[in-house]
Protein backbone atom coordinates (compact mmCIF):
# COMPACT_ATOMS: atom_id res chain seq x y z
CA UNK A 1 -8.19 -4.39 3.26
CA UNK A 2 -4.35 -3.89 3.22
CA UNK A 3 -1.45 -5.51 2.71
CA UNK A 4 2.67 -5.71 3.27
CA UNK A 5 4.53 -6.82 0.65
CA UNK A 6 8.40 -7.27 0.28
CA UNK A 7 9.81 -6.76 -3.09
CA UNK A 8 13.49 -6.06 -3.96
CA UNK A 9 14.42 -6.51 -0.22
CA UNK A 10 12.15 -4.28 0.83
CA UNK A 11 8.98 -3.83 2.33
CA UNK A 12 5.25 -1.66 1.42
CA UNK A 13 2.42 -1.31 2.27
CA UNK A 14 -0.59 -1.88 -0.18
CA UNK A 15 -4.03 -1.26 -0.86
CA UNK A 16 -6.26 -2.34 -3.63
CA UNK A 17 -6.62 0.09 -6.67
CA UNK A 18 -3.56 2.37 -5.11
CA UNK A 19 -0.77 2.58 -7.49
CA UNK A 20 2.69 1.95 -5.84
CA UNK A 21 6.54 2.77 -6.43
CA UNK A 22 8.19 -0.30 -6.07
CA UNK A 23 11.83 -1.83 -6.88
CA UNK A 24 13.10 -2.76 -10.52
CA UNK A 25 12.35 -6.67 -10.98
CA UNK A 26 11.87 -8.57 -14.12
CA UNK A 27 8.85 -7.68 -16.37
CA UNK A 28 7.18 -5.68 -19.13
CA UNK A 29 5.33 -2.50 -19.06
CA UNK A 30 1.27 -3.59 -18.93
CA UNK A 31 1.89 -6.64 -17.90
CA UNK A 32 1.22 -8.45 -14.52
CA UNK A 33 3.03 -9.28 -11.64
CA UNK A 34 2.29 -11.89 -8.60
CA UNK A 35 3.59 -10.76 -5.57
CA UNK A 36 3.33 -14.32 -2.93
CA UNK A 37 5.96 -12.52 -0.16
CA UNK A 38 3.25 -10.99 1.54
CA UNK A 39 4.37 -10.42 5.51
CA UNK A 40 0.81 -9.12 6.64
CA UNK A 41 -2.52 -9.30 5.37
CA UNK A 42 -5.42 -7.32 7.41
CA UNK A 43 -9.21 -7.57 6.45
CA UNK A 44 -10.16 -5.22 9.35
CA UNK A 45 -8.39 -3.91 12.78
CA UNK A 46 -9.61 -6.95 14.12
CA UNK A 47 -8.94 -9.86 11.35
CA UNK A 48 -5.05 -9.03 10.80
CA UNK A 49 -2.80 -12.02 9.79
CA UNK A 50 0.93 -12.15 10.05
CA UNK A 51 3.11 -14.10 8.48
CA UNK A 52 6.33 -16.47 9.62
CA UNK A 53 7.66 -15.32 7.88
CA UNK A 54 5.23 -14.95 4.78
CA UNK A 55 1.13 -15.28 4.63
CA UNK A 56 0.57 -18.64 3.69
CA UNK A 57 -1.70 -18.44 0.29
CA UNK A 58 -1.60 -14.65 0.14
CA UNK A 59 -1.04 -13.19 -2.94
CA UNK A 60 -0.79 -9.75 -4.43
CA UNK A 61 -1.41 -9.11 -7.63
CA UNK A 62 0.15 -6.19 -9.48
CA UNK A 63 -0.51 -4.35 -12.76
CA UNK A 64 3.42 -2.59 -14.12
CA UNK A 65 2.05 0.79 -15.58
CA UNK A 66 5.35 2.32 -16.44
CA UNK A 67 9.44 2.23 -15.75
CA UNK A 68 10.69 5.32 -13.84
CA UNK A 69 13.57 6.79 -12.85
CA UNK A 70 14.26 8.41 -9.37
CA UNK A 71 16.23 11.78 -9.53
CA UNK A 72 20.17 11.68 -9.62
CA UNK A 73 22.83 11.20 -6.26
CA UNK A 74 25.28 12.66 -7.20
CA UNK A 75 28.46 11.19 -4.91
CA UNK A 76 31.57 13.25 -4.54
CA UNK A 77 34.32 11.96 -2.87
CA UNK A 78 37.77 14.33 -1.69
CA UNK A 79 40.67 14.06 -0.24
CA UNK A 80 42.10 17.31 1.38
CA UNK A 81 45.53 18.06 0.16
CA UNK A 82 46.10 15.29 -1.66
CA UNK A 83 44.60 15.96 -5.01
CA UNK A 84 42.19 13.20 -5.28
CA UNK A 85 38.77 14.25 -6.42
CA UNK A 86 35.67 11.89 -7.64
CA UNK A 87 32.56 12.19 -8.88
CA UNK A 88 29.90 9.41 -9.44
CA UNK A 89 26.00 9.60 -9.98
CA UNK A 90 23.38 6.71 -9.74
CA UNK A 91 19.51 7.05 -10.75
CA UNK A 92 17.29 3.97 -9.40
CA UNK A 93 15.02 2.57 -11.30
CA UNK A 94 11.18 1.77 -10.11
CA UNK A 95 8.56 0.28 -11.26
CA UNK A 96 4.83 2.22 -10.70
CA UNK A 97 2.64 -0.54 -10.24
CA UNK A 98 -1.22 -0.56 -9.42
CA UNK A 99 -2.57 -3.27 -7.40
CA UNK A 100 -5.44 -4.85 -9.08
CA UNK A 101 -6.54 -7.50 -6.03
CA UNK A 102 -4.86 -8.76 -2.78
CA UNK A 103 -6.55 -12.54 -2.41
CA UNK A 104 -5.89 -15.76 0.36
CA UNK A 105 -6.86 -18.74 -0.71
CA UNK A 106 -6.73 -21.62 2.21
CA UNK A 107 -4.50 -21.40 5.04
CA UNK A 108 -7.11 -21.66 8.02
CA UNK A 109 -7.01 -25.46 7.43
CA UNK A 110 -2.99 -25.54 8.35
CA UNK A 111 -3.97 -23.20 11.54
CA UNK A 112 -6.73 -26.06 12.67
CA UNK A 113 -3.96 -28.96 11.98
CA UNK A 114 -1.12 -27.14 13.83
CA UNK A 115 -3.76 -26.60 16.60
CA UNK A 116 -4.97 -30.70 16.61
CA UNK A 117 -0.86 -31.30 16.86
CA UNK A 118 -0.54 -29.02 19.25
CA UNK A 119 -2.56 -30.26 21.71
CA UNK A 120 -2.08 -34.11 20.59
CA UNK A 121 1.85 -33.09 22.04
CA UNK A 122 0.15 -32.12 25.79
């Protein structure tokens, strides 16, 4: 069973008990995280669920193991001639995260009512 999850603007894929890099967002070391932007959920190649755009009652939920840094960019800008030079650096920061359950609760029910509506409109 596997997951994709957006966090931060972007997207991963997960799997339980994997640990994960994922954006900087608001928390504490050891502490956990519910993830409920979940664009895919698949039980096996043939039970995959997609979202519009997010898995109605899919969650993920995350354990934050430790903050870490990715290595430097350095950024160095020059103009020929000129005698402009500048130098910046940035280091991201991630979280590593290990994913302690992906669960659904419900969400057949609202694909059996859209269904009923559906063919109520014909």
């Amino acid at each position: 069973m596997f997951a994709v999850i957006e966090v931060g603007g972007k997207q991963y894929q997960v799997e339980e008990k994997k640990e994960i890099l994922i954006e900087k967002v608001e928390g504490e070391v050891g502490k956990n995280l519910t993830i409920k932007t979940v664009v895919l959920l698949a039980k096996s190649d043939s039970d995959v669920t997609i979202g519009t755009p997010y898995v109605a009652g899919a969650t993920v939920e995350l354990k934050l193991l430790e903050e870490v840094k990715a290595d430097k960019i350095r950024v160095f800008k020059m103009k020929a001639k000129k005698r402009y030079q500048k130098t910046q650096g940035h280091r991201q920061k991630y979280w590593k995260a290990k994913v302690l359950k992906i669960t659904k609760v419900g969400g057949a029910k609202k694909e059996v009512e859209s269904e009923e509506k559906s063919e109520e409109k014909k």
